[in-house]
Protein backbone atom coordinates (compact mmCIF):
# COMPACT_ATOMS: atom_id res chain seq x y z
CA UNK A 1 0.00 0.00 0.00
CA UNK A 2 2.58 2.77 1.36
CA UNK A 3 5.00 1.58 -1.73
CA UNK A 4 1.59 2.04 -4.08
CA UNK A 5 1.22 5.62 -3.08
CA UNK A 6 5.15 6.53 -3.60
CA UNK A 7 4.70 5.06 -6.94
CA UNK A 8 1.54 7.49 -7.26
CA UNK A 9 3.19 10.08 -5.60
CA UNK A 10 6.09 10.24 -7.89
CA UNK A 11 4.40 9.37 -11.07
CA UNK A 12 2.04 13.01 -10.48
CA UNK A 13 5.07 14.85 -9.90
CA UNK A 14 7.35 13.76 -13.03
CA UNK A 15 3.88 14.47 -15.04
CA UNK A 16 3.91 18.18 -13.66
CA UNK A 17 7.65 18.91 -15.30
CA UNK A 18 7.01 18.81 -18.66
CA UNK A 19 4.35 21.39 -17.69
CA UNK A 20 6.28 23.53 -15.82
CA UNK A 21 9.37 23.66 -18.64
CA UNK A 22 6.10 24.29 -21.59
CA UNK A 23 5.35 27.78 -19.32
CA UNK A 24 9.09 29.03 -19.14
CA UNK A 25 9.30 27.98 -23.04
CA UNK A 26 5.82 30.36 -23.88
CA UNK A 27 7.12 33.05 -21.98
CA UNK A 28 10.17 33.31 -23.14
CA UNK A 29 8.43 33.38 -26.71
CA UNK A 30 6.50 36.15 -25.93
CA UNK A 31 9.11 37.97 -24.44
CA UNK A 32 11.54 37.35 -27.67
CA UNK A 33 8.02 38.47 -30.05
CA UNK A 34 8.84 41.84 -32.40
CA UNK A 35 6.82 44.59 -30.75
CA UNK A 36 3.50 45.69 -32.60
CA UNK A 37 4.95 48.70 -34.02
CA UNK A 38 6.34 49.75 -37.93
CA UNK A 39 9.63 49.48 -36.17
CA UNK A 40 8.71 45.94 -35.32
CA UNK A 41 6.02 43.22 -37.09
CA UNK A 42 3.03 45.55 -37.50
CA UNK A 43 -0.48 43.75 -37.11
CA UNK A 44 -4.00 44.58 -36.31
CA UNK A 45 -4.82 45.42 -32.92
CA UNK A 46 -7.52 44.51 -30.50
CA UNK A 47 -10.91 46.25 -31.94
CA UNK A 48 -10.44 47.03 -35.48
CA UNK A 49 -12.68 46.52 -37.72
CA UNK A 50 -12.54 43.94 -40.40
CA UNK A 51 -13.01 46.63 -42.83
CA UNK A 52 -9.35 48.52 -41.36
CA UNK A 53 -7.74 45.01 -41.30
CA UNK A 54 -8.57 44.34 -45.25
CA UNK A 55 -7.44 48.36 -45.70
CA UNK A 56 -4.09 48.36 -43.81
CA UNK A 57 -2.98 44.56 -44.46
CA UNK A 58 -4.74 43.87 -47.85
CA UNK A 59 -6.38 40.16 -48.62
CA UNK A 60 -5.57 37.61 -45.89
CA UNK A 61 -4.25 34.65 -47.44
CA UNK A 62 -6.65 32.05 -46.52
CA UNK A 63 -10.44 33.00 -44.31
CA UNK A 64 -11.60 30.82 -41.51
CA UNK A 65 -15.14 30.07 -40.07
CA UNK A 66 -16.58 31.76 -38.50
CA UNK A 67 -17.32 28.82 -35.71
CA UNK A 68 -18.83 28.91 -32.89
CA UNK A 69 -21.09 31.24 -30.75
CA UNK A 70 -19.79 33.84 -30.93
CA UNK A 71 -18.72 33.85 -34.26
CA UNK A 72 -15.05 33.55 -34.54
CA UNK A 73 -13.46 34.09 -37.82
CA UNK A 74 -9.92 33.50 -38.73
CA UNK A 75 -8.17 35.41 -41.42
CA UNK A 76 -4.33 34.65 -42.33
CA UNK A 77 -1.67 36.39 -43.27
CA UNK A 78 1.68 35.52 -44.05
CA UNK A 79 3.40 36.53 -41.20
CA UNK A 80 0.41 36.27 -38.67
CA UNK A 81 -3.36 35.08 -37.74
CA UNK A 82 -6.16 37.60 -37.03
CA UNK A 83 -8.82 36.73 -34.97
CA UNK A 84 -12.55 38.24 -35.21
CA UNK A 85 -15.45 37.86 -33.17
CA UNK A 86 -18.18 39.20 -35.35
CA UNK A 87 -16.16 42.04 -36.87
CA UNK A 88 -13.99 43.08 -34.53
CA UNK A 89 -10.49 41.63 -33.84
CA UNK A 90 -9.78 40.41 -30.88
CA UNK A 91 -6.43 39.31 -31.16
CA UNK A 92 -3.37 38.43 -33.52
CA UNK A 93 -0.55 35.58 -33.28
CA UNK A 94 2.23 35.92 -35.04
CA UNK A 95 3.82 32.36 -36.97
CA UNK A 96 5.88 30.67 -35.09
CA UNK A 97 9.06 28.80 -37.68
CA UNK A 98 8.23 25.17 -37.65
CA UNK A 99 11.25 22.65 -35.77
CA UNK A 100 13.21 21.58 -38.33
């Protein structure tokens, strides 16, 4: 029983590292992201219109959805993602290189 619960015991906490390294890994991403800027990767920012996105960034590449309630549509770029809900965006990600 008591050797049971060490197995348990220790089988929760080596599941919890790979976790814990994941967090450090994101953060350090978004730390090491070019800043929103013209000096930097410009992309659309929280609340624009769909309309101002499509003026300012041209046709996305490829539209998504829109899914789900509410709506969210996808529209992508070749350097990033825009996400609407409705018309509005509500955030962008920027492409990450794939591991070779």
């Amino acid at each position: 029983m008591i050797l049971r619960r060490l197995f348990l015991a220790s089988a929760l906490l080596l599941a919890a590292l790979p976790g814990a390294r994941a967090e450090v890994l994101i953060i350090d991403a978004l730390k090491s992201e070019p800043p929103n800027s013209p000096a930097g990767l410009e992309r659309p920012r929280s609340g624009q219109t769909m309309e101002a996105v499509r003026a300012r960034f041209g046709e996305p590449q490829q539209i998504l959805g829109p899914v789900g309630e509410p709506p969210i549509t996808r529209w992508v770029y070749q350097d990033f993602t825009v996400y609407f809900e409705g018309s509005r965006v509500i955030h962008s990600v920027l492409h990450r290189p794939h591991a070779p």
